[in-house]
N, C-alpha and C. Protein backbone atom coordinates (compact mmCIF):
# COMPACT_ATOMS: atom_id res chain seq x y z
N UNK A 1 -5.97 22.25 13.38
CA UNK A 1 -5.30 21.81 12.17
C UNK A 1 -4.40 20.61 12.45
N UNK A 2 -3.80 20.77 13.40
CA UNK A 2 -2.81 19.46 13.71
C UNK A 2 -3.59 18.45 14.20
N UNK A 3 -4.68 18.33 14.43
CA UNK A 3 -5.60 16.69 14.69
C UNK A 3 -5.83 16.74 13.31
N UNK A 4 -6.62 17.90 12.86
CA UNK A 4 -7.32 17.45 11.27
C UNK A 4 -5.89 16.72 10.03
N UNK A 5 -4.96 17.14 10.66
CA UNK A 5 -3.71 16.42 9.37
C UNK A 5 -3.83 15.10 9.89
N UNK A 6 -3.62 14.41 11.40
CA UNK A 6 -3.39 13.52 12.14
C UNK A 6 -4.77 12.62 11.54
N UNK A 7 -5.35 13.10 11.53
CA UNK A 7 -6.78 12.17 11.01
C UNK A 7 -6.54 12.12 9.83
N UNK A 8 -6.47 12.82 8.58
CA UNK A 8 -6.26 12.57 7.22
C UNK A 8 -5.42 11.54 7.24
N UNK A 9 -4.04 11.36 7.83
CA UNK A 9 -3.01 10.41 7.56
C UNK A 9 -3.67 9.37 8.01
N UNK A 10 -4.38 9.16 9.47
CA UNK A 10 -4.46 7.81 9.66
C UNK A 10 -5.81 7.47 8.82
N UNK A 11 -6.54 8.76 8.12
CA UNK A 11 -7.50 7.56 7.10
C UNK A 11 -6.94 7.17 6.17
N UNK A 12 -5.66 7.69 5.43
CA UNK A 12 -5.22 7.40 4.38
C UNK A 12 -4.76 5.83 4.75
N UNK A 13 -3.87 5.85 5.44
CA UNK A 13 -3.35 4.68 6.14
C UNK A 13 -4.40 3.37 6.00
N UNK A 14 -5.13 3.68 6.68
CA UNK A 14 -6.53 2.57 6.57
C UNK A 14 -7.24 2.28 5.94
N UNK A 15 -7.75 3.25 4.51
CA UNK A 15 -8.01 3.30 3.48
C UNK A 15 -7.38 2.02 2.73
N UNK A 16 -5.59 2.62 2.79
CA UNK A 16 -4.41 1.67 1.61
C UNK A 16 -5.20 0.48 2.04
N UNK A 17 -5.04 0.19 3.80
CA UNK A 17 -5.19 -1.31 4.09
C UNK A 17 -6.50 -1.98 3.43
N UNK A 18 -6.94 -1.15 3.99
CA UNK A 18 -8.38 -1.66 3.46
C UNK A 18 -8.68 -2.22 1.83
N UNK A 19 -7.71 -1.05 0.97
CA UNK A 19 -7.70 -1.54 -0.99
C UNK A 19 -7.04 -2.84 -0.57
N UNK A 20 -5.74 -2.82 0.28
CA UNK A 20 -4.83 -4.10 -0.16
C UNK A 20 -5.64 -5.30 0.11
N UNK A 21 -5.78 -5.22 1.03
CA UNK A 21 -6.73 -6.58 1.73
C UNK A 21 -8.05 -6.78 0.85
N UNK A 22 -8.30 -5.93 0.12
CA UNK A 22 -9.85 -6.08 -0.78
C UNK A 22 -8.90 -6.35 -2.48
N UNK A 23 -7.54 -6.62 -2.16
CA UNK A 23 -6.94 -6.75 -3.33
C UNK A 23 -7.05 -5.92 -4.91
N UNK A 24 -7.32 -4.30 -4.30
CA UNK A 24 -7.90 -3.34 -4.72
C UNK A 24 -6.27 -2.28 -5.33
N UNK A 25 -5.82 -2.98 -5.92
CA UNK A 25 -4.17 -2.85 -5.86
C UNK A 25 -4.17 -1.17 -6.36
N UNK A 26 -4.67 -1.10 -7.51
CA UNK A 26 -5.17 0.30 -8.06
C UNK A 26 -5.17 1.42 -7.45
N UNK A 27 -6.29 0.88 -6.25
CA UNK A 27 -6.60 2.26 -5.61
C UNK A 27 -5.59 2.63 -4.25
N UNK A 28 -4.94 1.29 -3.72
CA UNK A 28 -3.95 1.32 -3.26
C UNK A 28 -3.02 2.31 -3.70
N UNK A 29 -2.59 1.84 -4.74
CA UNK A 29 -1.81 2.97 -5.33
C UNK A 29 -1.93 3.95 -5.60
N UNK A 30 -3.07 4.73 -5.90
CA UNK A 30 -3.24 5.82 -5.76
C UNK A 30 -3.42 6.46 -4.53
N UNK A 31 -3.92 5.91 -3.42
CA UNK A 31 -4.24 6.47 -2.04
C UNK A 31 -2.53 6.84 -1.58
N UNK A 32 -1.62 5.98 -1.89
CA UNK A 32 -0.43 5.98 -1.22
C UNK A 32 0.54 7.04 -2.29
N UNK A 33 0.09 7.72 -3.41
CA UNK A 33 0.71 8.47 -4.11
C UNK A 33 0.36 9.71 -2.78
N UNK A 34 -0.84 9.56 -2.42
CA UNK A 34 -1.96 10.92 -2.10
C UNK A 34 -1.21 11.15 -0.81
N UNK A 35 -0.60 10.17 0.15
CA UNK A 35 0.35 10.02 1.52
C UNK A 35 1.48 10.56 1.26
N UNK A 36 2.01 10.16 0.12
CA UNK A 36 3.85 10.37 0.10
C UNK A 36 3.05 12.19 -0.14
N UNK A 37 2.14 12.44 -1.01
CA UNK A 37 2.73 13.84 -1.48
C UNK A 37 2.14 14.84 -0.22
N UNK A 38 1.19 14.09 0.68
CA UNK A 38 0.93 14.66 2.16
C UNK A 38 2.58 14.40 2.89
N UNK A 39 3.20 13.74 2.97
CA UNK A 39 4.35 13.60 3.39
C UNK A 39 5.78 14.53 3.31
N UNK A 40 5.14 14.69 1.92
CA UNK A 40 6.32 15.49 1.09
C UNK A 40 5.97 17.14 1.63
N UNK A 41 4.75 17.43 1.72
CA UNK A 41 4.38 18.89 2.28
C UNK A 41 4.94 18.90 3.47
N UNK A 42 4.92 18.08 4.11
CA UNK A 42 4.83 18.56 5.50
C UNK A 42 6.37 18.24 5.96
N UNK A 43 7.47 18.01 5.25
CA UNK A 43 8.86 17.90 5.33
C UNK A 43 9.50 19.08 4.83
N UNK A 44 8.84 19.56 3.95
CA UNK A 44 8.89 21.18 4.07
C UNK A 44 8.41 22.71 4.70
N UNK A 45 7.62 21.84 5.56
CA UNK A 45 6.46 23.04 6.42
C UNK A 45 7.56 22.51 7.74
N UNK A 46 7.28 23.71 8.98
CA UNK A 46 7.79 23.84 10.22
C UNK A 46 7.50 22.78 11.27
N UNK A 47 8.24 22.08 11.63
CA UNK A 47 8.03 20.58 12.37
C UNK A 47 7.46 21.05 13.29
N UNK A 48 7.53 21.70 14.08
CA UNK A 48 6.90 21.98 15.62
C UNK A 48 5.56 21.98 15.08
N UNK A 49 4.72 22.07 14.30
CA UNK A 49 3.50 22.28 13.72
C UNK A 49 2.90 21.30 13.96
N UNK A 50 3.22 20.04 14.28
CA UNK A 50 2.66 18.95 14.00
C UNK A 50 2.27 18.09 15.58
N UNK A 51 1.60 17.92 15.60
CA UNK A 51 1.49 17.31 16.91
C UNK A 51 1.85 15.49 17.20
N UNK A 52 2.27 15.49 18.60
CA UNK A 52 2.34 14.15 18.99
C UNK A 52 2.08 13.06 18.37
N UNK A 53 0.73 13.03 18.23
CA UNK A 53 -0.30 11.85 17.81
C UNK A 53 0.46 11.42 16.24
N UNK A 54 0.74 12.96 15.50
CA UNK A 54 0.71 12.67 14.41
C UNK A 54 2.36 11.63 13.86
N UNK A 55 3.33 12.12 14.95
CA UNK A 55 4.45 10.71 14.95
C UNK A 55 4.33 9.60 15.28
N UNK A 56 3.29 9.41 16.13
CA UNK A 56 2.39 7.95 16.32
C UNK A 56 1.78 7.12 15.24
N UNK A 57 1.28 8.26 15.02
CA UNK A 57 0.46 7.68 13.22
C UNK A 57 1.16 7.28 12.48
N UNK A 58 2.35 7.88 12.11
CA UNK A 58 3.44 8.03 11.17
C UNK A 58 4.48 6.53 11.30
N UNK A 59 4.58 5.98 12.79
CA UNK A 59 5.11 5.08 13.30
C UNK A 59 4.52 3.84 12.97
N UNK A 60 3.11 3.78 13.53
CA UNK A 60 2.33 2.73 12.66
C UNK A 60 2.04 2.51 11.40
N UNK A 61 1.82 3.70 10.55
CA UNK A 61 1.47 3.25 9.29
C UNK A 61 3.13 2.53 8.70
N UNK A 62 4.02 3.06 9.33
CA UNK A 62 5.03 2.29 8.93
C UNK A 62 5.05 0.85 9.11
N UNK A 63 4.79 0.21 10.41
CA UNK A 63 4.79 -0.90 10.52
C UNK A 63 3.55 -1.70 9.80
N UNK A 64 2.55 -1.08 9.31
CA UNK A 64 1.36 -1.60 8.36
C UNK A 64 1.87 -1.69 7.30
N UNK A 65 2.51 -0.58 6.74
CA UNK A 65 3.00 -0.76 5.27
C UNK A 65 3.85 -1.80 4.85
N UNK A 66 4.64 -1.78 5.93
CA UNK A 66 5.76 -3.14 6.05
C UNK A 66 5.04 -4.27 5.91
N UNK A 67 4.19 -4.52 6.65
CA UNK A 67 3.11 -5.93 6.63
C UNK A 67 2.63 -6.18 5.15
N UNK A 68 1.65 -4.76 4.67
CA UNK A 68 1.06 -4.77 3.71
C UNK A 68 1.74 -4.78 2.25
N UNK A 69 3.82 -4.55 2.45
CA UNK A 69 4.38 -4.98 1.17
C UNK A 69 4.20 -6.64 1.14
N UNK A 70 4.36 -7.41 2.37
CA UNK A 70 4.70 -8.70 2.85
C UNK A 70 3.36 -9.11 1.87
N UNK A 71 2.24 -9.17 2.10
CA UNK A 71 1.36 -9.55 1.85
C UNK A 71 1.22 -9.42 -0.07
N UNK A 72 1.81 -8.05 -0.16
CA UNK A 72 1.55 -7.75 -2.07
C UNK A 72 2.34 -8.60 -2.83
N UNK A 73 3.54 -8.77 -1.98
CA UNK A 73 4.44 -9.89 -2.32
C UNK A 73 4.47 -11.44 -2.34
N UNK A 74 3.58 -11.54 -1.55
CA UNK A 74 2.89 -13.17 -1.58
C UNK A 74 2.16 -12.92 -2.86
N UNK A 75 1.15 -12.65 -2.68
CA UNK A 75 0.09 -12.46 -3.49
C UNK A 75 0.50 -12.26 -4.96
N UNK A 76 1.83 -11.72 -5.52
CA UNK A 76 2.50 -11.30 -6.76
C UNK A 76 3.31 -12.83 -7.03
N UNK A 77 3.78 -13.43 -6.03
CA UNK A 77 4.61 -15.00 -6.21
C UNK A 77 3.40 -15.61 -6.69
N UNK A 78 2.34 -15.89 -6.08
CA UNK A 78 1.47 -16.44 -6.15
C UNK A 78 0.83 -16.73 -7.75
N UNK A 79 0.42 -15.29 -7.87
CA UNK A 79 -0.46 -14.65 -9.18
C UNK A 79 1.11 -15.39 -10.20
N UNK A 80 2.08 -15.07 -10.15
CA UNK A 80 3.02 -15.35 -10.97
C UNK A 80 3.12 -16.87 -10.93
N UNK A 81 3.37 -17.81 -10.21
CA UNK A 81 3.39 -18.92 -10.16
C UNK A 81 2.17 -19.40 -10.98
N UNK A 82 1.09 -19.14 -10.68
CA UNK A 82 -0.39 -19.94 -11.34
C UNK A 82 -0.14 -19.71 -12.39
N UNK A 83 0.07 -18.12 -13.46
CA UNK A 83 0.17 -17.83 -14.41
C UNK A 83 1.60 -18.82 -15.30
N UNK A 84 2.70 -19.06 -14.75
CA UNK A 84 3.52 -19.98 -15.45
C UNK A 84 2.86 -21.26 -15.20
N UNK A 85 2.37 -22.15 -14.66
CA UNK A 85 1.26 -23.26 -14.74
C UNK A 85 0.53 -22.65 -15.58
N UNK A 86 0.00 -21.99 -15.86
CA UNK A 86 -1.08 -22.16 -16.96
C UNK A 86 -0.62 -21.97 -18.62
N UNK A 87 0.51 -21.47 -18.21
CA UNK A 87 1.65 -21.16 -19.50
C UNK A 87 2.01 -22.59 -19.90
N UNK A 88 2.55 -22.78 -19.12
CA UNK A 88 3.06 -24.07 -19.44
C UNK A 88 2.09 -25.12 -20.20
N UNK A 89 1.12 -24.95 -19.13
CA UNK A 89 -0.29 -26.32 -19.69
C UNK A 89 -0.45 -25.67 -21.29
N UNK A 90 -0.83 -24.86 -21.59
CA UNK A 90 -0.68 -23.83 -22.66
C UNK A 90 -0.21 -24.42 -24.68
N UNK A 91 1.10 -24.32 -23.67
CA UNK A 91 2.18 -24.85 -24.54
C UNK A 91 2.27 -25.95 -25.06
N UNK A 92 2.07 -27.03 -23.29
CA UNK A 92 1.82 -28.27 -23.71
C UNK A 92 0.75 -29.06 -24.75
N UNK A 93 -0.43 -28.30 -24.43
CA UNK A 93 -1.40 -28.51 -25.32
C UNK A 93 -1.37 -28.22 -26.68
N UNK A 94 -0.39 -26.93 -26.71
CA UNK A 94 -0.76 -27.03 -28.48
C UNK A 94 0.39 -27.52 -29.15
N UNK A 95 1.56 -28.35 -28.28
CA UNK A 95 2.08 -29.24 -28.72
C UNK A 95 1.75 -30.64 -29.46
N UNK A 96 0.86 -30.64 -28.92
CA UNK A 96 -0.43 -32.10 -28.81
C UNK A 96 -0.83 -31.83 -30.58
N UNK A 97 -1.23 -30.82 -30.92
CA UNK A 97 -1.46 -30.81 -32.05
C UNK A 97 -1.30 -29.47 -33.69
């Protein structure tokens, strides 16, 4: 049982990456609802239960997630920036007439 949790987390983990990077924001979000509430169980279940590997996992997906806000956050400036350029052009145009 304690590899089989250790493996669920790190597919979940790789999964998220995998939506974010496929700009799959959706399912992102849902995969990472599906982590916190794996998270949330197991902060109430008996710590010794859990093996090694699985604070390893837990360690990295942290430092991925960190990366992978970095990246949602470009990508949201971004999407936001083009969208006021195109607002703007928008405006301008039906000023014109």
């Amino acid at each position: 049982m304690k590899n089989n949790l250790s493996a669920q987390f790190d597919s979940l983990n790789k999964e998220i990456v995998f939506s974010i990077n496929n700009k799959n924001y959706a399912r992102a979000t849902l995969l990472d609802q599906a982590r916190q509430e794996m998270l949330h169980d197991l902060a109430s279940s008996d710590i010794r239960d859990l093996d090694p590997e699985f604070f390893s996992i837990l360690e990295q997906s942290a430092l991925e997630t960190s990366k992978m806000i970095d990246i949602v956050e470009h990508d949201m400036k971004r999407i936001s920036q083009e969208t006021g350029r195109t607002v703007r052009a928008h405006q301008g145009y039906g000023r014109n007439y």
